[in-house]
C-alpha atoms as a PDB file:
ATOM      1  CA  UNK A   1     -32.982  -9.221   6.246  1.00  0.00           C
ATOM      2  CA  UNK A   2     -33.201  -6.019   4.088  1.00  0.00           C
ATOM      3  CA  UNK A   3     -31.094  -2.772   4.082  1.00  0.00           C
ATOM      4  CA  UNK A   4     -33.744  -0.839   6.280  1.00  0.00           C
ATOM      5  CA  UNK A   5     -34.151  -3.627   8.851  1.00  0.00           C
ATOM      6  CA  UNK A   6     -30.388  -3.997   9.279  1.00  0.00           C
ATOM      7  CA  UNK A   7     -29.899  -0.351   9.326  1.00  0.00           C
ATOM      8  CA  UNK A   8     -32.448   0.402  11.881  1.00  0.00           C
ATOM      9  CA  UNK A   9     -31.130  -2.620  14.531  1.00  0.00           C
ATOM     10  CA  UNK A  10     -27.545  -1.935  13.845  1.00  0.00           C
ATOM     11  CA  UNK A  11     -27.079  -0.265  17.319  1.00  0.00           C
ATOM     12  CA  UNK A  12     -28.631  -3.539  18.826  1.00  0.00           C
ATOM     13  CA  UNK A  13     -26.078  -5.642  16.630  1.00  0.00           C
ATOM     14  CA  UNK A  14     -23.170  -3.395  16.343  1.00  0.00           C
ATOM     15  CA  UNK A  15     -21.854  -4.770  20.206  1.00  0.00           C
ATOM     16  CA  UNK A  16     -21.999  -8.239  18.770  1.00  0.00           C
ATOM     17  CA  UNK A  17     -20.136  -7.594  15.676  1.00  0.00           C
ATOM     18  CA  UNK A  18     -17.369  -6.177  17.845  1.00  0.00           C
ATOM     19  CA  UNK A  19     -17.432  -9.784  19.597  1.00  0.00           C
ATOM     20  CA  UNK A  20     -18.445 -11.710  16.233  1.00  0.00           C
ATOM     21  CA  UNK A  21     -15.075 -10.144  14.717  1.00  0.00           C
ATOM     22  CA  UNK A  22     -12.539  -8.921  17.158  1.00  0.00           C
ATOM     23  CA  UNK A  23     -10.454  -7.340  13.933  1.00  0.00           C
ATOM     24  CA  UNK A  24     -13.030  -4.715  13.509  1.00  0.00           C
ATOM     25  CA  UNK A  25     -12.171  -1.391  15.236  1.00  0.00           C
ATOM     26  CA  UNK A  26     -14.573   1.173  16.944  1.00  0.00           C
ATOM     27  CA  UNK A  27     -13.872   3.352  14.172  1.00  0.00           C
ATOM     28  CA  UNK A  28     -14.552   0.368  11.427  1.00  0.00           C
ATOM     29  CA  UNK A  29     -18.275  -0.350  13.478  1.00  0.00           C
ATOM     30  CA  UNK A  30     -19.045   3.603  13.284  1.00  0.00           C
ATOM     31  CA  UNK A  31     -18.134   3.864   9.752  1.00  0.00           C
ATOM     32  CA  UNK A  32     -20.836   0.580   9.137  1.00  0.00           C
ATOM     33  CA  UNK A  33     -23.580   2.762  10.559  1.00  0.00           C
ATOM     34  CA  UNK A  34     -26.264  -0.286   9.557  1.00  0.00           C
ATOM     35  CA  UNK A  35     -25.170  -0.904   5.945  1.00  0.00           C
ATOM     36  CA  UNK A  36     -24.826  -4.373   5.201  1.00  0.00           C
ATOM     37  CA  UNK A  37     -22.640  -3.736   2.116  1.00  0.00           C
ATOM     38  CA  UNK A  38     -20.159  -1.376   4.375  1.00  0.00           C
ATOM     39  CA  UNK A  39     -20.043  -4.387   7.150  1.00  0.00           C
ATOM     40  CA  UNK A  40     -18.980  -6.723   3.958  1.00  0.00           C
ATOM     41  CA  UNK A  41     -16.241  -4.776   2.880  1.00  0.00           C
ATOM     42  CA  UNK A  42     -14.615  -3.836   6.411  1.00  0.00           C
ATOM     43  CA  UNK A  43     -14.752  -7.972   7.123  1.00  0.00           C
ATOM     44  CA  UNK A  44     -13.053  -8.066   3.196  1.00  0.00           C
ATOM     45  CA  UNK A  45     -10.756  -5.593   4.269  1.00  0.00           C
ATOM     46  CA  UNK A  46      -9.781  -6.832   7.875  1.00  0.00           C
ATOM     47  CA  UNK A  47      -9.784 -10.626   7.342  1.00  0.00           C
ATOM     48  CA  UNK A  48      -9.267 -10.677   3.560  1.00  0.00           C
ATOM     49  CA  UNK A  49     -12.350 -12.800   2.784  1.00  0.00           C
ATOM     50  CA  UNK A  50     -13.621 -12.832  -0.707  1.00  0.00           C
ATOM     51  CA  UNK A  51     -16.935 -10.924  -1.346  1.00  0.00           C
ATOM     52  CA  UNK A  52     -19.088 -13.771  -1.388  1.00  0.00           C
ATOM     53  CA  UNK A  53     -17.113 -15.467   2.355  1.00  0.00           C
ATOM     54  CA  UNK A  54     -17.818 -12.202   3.932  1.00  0.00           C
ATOM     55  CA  UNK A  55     -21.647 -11.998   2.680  1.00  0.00           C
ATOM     56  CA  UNK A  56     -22.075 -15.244   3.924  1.00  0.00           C
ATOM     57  CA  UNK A  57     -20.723 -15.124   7.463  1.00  0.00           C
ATOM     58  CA  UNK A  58     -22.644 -11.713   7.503  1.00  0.00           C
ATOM     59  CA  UNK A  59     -25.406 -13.612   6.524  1.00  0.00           C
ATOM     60  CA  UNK A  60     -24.870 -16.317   9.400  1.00  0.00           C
ATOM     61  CA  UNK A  61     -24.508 -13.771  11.571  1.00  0.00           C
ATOM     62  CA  UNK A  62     -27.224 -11.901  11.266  1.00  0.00           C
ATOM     63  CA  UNK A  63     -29.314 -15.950  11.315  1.00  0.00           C
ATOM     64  CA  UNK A  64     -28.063 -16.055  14.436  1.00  0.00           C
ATOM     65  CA  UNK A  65     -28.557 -13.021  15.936  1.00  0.00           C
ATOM     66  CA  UNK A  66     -32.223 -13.579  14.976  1.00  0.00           C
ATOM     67  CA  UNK A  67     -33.568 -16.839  16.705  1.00  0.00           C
END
């Protein structure tokens, strides 16, 4: 999925990345605001995943969210 696509569903996703990953705050999900590469580095920041761990469960998640 690219940038604009995420961007422009992130208020349809942004309730299940609250669920997805209970670490993020309110605050963290505003601060997203749809960009995949802000999403990345909160889950880097909150769970201490490497770069590439958090792109790929973003990745997953986003798989998911889709089907």
């Amino acid at each position: 999925m690219n940038d604009d696509i995420f961007s422009g569903k992130w208020k349809q996703f942004k309730g299940s990345a609250r669920a997805q990953w209970g670490k993020l705050t309110d605050d963290d999900v505003s601060e997203v605001a749809g960009k995949f590469e802000h999403l990345v580095g909160k889950l880097q920041e909150r769970y201490g995943h490497a770069k590439e761990d958090a792109t790929e469960a973003v990745n997953e998640w986003i798989e998911k969210l889709k089907s």
